[in-house]
PDB file of N, CA and C in Angstrom:
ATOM      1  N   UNK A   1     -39.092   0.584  34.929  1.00  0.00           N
ATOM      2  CA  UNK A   1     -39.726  -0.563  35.529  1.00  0.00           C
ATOM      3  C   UNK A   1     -39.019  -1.843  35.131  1.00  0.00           C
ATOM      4  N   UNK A   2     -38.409  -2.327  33.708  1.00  0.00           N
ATOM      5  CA  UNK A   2     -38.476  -3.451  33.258  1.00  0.00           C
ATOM      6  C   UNK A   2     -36.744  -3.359  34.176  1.00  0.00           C
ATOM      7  N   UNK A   3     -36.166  -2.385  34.213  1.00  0.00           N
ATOM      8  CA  UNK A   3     -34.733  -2.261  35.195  1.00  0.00           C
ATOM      9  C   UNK A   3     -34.581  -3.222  36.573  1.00  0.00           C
ATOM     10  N   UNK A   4     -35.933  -2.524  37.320  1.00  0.00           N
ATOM     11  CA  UNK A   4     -35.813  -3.352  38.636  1.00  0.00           C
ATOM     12  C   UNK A   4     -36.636  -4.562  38.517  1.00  0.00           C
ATOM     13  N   UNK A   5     -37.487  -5.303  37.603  1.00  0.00           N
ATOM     14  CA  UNK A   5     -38.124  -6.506  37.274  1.00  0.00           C
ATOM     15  C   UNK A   5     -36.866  -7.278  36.502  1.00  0.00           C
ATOM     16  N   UNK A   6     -36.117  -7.067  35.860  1.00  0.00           N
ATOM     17  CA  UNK A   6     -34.992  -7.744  35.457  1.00  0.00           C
ATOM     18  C   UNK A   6     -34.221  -7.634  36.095  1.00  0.00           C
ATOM     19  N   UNK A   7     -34.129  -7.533  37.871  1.00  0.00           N
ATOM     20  CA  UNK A   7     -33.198  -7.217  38.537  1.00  0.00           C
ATOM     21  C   UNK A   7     -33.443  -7.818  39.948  1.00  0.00           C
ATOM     22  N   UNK A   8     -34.819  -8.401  40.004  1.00  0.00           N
ATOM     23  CA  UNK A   8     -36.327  -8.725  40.692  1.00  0.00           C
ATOM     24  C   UNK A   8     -36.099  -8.125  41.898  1.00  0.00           C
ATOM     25  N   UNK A   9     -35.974  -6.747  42.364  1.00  0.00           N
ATOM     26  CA  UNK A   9     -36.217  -6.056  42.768  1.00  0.00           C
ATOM     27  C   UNK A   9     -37.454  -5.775  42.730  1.00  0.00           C
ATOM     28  N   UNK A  10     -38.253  -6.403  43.643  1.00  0.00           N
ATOM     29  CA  UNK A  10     -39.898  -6.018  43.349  1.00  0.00           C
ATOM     30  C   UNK A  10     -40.660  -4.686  44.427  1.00  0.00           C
ATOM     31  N   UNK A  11     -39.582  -4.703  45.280  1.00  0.00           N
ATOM     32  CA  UNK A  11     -39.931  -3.189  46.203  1.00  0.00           C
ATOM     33  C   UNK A  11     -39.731  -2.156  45.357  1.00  0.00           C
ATOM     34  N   UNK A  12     -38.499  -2.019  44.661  1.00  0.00           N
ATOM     35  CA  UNK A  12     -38.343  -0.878  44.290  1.00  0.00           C
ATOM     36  C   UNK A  12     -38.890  -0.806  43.192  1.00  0.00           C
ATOM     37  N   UNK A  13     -39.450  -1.741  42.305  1.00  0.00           N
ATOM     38  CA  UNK A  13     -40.272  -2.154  40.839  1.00  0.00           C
ATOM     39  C   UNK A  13     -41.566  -1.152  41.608  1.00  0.00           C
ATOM     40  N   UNK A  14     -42.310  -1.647  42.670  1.00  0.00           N
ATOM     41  CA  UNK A  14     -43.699  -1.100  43.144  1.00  0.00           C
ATOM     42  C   UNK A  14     -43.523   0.697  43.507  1.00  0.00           C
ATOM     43  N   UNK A  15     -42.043   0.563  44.164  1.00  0.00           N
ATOM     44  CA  UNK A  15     -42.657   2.281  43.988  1.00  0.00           C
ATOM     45  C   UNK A  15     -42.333   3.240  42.901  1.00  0.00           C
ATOM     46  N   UNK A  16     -42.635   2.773  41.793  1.00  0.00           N
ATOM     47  CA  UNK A  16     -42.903   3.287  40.208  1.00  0.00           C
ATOM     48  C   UNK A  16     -43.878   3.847  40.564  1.00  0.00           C
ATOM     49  N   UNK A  17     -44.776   3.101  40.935  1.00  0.00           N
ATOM     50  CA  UNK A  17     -46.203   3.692  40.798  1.00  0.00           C
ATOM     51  C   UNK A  17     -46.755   4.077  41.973  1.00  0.00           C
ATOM     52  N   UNK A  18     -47.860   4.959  41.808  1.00  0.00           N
ATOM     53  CA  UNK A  18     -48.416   5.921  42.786  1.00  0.00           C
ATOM     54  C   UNK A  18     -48.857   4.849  43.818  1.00  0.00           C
ATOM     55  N   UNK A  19     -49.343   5.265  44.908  1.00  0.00           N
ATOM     56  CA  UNK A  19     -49.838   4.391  46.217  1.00  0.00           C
ATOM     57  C   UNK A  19     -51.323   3.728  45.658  1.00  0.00           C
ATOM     58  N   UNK A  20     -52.053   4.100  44.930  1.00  0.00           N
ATOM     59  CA  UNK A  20     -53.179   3.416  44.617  1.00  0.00           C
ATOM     60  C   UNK A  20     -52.936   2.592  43.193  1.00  0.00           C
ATOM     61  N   UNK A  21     -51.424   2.363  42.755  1.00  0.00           N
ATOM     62  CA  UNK A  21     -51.690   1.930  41.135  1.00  0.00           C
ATOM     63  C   UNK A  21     -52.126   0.547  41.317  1.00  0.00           C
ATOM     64  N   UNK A  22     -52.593   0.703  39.948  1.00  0.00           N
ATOM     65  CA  UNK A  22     -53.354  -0.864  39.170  1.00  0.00           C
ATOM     66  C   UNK A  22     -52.232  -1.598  38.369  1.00  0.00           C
ATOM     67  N   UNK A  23     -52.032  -2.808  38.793  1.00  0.00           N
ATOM     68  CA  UNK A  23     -51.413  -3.599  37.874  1.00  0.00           C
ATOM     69  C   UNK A  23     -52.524  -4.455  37.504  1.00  0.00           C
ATOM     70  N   UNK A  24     -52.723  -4.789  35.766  1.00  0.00           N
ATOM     71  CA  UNK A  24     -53.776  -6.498  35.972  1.00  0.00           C
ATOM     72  C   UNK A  24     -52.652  -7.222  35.086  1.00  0.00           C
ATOM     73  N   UNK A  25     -52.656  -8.356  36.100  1.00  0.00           N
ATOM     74  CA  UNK A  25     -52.023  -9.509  35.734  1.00  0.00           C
ATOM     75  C   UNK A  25     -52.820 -10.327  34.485  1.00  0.00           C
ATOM     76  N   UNK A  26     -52.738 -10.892  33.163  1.00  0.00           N
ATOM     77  CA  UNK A  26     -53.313 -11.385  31.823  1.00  0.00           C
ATOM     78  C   UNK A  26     -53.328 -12.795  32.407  1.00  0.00           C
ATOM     79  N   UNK A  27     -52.505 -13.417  32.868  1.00  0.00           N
ATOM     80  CA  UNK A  27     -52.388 -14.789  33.418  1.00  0.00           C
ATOM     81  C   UNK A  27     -53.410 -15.026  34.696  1.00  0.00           C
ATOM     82  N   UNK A  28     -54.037 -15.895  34.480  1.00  0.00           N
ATOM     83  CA  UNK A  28     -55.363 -15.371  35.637  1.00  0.00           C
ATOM     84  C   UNK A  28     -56.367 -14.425  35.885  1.00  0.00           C
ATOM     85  N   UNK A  29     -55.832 -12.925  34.663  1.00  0.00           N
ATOM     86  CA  UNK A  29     -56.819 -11.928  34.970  1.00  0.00           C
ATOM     87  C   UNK A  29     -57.309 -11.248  36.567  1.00  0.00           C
ATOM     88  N   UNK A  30     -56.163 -11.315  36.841  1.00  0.00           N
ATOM     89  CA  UNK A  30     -56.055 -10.652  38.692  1.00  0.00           C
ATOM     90  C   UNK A  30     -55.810  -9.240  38.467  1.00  0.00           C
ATOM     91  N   UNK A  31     -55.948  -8.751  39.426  1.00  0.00           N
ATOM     92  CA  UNK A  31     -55.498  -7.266  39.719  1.00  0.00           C
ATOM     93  C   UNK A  31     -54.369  -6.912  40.739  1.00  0.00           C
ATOM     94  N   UNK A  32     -53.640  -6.270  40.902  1.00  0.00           N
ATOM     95  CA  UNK A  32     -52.684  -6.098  41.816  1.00  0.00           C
ATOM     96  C   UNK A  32     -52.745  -4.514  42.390  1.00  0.00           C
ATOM     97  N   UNK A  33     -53.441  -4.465  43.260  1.00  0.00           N
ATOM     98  CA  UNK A  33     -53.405  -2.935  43.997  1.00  0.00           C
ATOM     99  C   UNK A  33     -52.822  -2.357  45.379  1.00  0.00           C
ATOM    100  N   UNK A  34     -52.186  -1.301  44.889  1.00  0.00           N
ATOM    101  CA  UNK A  34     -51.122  -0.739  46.174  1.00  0.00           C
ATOM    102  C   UNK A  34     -49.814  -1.316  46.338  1.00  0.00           C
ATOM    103  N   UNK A  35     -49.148  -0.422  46.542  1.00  0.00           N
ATOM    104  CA  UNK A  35     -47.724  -0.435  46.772  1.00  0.00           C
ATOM    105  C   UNK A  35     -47.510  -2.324  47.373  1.00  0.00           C
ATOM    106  N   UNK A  36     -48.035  -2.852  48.609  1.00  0.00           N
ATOM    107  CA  UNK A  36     -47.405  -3.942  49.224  1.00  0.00           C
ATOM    108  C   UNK A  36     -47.813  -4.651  48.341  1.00  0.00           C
ATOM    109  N   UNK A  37     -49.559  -4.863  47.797  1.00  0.00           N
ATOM    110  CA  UNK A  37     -49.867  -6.027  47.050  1.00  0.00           C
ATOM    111  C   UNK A  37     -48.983  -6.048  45.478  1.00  0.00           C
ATOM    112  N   UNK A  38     -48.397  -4.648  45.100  1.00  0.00           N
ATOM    113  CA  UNK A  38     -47.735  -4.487  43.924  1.00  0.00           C
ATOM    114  C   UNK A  38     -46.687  -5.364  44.446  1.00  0.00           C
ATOM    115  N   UNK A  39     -45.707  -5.197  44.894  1.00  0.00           N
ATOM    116  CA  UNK A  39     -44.324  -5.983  45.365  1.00  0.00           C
ATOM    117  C   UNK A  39     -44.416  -7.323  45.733  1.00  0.00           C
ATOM    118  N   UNK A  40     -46.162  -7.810  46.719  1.00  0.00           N
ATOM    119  CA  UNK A  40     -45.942  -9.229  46.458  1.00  0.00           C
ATOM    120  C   UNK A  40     -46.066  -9.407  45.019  1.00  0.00           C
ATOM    121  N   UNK A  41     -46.739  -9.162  44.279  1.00  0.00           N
ATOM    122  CA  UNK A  41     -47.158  -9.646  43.141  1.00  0.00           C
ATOM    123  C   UNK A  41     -45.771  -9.403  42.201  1.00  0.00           C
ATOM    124  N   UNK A  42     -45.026  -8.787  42.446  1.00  0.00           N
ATOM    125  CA  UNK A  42     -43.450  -8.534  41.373  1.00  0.00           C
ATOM    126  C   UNK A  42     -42.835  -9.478  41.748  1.00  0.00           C
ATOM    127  N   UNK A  43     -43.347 -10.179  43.705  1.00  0.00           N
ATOM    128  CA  UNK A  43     -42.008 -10.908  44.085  1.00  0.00           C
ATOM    129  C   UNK A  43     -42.278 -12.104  42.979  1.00  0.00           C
ATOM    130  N   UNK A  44     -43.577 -12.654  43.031  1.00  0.00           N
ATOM    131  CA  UNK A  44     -43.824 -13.904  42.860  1.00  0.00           C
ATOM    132  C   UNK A  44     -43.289 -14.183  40.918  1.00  0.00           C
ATOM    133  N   UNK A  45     -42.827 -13.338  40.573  1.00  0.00           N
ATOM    134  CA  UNK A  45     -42.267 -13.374  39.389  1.00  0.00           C
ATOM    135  C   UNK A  45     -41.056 -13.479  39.081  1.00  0.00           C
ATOM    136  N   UNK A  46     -39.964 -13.986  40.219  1.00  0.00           N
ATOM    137  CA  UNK A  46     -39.020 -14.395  40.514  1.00  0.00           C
ATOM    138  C   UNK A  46     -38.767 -15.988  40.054  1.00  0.00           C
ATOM    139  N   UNK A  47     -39.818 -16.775  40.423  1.00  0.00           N
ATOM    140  CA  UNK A  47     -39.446 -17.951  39.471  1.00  0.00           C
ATOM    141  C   UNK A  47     -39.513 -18.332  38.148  1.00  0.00           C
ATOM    142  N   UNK A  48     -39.457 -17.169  37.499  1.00  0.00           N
ATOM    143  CA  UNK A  48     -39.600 -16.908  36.129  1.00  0.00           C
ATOM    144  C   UNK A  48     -37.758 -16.943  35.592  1.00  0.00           C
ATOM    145  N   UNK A  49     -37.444 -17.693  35.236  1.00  0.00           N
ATOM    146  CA  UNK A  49     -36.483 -17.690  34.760  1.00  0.00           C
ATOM    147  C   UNK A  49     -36.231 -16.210  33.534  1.00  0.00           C
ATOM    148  N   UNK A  50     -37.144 -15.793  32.694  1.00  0.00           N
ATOM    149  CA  UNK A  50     -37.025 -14.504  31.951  1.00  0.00           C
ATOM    150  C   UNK A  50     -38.662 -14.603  32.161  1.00  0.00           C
ATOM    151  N   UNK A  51     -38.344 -13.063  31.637  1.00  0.00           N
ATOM    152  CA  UNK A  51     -39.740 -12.217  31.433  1.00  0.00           C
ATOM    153  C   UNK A  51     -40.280 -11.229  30.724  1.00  0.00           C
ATOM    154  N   UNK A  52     -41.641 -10.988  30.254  1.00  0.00           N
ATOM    155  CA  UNK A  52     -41.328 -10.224  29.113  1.00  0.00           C
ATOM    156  C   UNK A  52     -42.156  -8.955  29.449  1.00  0.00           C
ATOM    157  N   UNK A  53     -42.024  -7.742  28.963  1.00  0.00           N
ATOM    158  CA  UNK A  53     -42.575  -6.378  29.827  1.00  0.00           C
ATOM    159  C   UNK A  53     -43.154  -6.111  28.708  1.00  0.00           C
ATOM    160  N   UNK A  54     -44.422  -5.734  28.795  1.00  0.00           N
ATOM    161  CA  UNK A  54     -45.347  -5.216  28.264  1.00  0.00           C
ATOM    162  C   UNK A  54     -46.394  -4.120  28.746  1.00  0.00           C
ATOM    163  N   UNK A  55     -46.117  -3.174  28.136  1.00  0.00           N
ATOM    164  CA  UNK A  55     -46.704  -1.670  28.723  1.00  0.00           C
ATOM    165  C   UNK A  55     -48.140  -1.435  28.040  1.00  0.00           C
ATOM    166  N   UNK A  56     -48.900  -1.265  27.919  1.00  0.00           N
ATOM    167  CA  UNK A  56     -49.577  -0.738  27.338  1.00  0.00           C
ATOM    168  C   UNK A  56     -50.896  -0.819  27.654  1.00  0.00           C
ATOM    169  N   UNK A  57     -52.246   0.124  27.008  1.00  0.00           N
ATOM    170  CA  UNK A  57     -53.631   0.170  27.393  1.00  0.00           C
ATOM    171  C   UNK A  57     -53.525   1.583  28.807  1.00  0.00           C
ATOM    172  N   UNK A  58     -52.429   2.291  28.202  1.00  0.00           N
ATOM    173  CA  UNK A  58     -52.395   2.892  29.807  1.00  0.00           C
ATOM    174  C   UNK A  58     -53.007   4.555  29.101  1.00  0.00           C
ATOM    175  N   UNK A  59     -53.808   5.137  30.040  1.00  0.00           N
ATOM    176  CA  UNK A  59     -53.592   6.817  29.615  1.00  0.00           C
ATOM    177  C   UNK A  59     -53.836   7.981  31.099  1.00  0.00           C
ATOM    178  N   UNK A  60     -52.981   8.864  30.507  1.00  0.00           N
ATOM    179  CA  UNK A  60     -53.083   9.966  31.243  1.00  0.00           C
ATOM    180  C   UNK A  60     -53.409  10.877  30.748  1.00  0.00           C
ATOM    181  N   UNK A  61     -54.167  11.693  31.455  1.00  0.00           N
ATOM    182  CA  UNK A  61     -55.076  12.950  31.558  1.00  0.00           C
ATOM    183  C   UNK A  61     -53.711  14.010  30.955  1.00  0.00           C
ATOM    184  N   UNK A  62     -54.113  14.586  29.861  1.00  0.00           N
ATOM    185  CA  UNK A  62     -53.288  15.582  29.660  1.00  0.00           C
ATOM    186  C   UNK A  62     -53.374  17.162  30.447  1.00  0.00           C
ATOM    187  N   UNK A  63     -52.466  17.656  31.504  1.00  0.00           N
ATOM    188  CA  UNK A  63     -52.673  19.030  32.229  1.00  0.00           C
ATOM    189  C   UNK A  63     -51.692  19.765  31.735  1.00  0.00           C
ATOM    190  N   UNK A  64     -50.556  19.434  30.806  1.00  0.00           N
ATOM    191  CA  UNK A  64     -49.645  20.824  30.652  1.00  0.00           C
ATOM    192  C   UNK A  64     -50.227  21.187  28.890  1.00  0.00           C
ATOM    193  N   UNK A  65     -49.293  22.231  28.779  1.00  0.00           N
ATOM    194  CA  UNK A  65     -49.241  22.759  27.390  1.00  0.00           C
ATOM    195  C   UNK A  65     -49.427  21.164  26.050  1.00  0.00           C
ATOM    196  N   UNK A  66     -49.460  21.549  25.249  1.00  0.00           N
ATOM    197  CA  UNK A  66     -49.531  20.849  24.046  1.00  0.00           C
ATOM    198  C   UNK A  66     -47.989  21.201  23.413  1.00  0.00           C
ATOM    199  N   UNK A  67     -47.477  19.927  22.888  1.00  0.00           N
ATOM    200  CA  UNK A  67     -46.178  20.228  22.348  1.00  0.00           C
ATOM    201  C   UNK A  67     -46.489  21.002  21.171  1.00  0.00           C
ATOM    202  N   UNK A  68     -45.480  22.148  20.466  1.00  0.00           N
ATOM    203  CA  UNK A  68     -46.091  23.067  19.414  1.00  0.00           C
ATOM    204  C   UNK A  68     -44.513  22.641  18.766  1.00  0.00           C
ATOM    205  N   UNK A  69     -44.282  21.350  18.599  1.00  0.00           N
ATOM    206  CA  UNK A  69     -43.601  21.305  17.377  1.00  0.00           C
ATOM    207  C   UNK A  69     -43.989  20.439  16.431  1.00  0.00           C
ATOM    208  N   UNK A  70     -43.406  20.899  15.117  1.00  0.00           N
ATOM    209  CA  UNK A  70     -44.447  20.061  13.480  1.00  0.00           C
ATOM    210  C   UNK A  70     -44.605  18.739  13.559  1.00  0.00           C
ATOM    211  N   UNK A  71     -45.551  18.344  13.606  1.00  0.00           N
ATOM    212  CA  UNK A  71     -46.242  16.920  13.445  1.00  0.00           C
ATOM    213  C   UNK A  71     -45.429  16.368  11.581  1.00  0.00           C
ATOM    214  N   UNK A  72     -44.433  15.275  11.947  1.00  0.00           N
ATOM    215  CA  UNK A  72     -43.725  15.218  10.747  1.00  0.00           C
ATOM    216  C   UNK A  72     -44.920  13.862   9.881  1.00  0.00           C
ATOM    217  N   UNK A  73     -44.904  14.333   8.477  1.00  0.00           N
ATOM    218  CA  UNK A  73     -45.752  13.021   7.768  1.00  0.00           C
ATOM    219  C   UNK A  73     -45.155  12.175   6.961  1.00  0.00           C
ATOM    220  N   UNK A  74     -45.368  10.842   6.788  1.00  0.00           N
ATOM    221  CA  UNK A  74     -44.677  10.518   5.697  1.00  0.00           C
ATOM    222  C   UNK A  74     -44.748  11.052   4.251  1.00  0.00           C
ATOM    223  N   UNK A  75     -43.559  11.014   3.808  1.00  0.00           N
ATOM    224  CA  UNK A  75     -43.738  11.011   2.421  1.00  0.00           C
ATOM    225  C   UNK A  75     -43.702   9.839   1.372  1.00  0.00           C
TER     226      UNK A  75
END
């Protein structure tokens, strides 16, 4: 993602995500849903001279196996 947003490629930034994804914007507290409203909302981040990518608060449903290698601890 942060590839085609530092590239402001905001079409190809939007189809990262599935046809129904959620972006929420922190600045204003907006939401950005679906592919077109995703891409306006990437375009308008073009007058941003830099920008900073921040991922997180996200989860997915786990459906495959569980990884079965050793959980390492500190020592």
């Amino acid at each position: 993602m942060a590839y085609y947003a530092d590239r402001r490629t905001p079409a190809e930034q939007a189809d990262l995500f599935a046809p129904d994804g959620v972006v929420t914007v922190y600045e204003g507290e907006r939401q950005l849903r679906g592919s077109e409203t995703l891409a306006a909302g990437f375009a308008s981040f073009g007058c941003y001279e830099a920008t900073t990518h921040f991922v997180g608060l996200r989860s997915r449903p786990r459906t495959g196996p569980v990884c079965n290698r050793p959980v390492r601890t500190p020592s």
